[in-house]
C-alpha atoms as a PDB file:
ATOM      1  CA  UNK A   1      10.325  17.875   6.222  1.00  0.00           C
ATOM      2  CA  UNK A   2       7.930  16.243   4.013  1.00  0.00           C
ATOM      3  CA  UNK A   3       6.086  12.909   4.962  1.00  0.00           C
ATOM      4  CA  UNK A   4       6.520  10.815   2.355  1.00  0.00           C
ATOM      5  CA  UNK A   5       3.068   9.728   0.795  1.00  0.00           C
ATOM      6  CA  UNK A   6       1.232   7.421  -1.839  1.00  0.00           C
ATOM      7  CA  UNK A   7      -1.242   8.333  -4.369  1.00  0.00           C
ATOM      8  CA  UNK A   8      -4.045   6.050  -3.861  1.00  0.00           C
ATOM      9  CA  UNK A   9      -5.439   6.300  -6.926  1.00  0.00           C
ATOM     10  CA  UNK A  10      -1.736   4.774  -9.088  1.00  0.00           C
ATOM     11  CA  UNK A  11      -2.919   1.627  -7.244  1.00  0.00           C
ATOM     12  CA  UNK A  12      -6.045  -0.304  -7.744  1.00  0.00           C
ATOM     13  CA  UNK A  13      -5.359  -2.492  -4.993  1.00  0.00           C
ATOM     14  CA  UNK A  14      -4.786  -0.087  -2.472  1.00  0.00           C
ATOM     15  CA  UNK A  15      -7.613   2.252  -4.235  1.00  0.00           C
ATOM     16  CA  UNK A  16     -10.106  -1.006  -2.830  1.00  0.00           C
ATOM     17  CA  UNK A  17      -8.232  -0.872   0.573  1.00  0.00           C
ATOM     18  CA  UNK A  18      -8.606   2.467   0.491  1.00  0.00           C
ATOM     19  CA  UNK A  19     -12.110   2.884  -0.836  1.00  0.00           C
ATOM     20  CA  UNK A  20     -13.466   4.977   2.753  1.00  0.00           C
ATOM     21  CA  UNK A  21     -10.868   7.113   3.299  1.00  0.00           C
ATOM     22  CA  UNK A  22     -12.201   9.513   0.466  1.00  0.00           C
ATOM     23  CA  UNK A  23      -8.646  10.935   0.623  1.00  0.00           C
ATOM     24  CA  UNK A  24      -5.736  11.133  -2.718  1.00  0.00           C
ATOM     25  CA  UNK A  25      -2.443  10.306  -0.570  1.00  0.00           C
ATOM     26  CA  UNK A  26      -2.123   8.295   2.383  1.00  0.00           C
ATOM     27  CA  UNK A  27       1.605   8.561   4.142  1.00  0.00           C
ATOM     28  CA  UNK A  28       3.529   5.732   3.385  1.00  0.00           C
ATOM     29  CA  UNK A  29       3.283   4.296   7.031  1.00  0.00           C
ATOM     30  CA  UNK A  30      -0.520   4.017   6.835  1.00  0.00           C
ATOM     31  CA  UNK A  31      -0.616   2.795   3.161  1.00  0.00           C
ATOM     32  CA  UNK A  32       1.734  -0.114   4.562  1.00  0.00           C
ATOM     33  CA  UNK A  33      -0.482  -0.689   7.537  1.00  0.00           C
ATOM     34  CA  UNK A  34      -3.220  -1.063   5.486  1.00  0.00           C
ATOM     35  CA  UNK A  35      -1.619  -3.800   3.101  1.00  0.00           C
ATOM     36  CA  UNK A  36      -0.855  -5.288   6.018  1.00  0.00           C
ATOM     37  CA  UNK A  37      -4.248  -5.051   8.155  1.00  0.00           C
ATOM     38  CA  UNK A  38      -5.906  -6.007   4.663  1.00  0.00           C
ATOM     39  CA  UNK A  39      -3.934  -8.390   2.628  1.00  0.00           C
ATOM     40  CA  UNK A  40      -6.662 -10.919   2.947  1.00  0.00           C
ATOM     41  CA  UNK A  41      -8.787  -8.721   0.204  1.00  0.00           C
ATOM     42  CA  UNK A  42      -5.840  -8.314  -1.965  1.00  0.00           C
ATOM     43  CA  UNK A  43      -6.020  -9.392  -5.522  1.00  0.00           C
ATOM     44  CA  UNK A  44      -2.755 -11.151  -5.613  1.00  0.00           C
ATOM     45  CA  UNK A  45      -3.317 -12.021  -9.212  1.00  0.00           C
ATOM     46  CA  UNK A  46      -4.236  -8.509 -10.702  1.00  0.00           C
ATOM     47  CA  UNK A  47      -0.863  -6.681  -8.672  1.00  0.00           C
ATOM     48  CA  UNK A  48       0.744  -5.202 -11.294  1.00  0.00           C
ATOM     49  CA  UNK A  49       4.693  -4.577 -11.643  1.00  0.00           C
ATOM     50  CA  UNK A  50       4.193  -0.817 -10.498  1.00  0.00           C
ATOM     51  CA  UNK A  51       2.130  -2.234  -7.474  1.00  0.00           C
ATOM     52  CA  UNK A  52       4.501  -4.981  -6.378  1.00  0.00           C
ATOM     53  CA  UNK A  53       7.298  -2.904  -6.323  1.00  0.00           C
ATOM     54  CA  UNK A  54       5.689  -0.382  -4.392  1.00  0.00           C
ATOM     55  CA  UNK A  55       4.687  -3.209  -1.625  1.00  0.00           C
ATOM     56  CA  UNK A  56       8.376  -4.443  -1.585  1.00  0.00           C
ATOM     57  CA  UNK A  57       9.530  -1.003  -0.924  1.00  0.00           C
ATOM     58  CA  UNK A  58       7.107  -0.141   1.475  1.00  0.00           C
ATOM     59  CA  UNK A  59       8.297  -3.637   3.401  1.00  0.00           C
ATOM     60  CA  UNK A  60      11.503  -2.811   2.846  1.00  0.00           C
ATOM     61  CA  UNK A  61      11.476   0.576   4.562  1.00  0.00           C
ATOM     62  CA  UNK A  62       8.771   0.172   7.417  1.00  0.00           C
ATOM     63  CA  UNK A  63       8.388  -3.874   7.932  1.00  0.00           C
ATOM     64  CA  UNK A  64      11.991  -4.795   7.732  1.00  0.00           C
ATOM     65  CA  UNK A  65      11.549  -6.390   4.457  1.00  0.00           C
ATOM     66  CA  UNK A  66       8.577  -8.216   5.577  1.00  0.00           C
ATOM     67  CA  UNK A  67       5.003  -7.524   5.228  1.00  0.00           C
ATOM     68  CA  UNK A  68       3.197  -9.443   7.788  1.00  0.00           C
ATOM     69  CA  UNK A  69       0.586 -10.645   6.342  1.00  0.00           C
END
């Protein structure tokens, strides 16, 4: 079974959270753990439709609905 992942680079929010990794797909799990661990540097303004509904998923599935941030 496949882990489900994200492709960094369809979100330029998570591309900055991302920016070390030097990796094209995180699994979902750590993409929401970063969001979470790094919401602070999130450009709340510039999230995008695409990017917003990918955060509300990603709480939705792993955080219960809620990203603790």
């Amino acid at each position: 079974m496949a882990i489900p992942t994200v492709e960094i680079a369809r979100y330029p929010n998570l591309r900055l959270l991302a920016w070390q990794l030097h990796r094209e797909y995180l699994a979902e799990t750590e993409a929401f753990a970063l969001y979470e661990r790094e919401w602070r540097h999130v450009d709340r303004q510039s999230l995008g439709d695409e990017e917003r509904r990918l955060i509300q998923r990603l709480a939705d599935i792993y955080g219960r609905g809620v990203l603790n941030v």
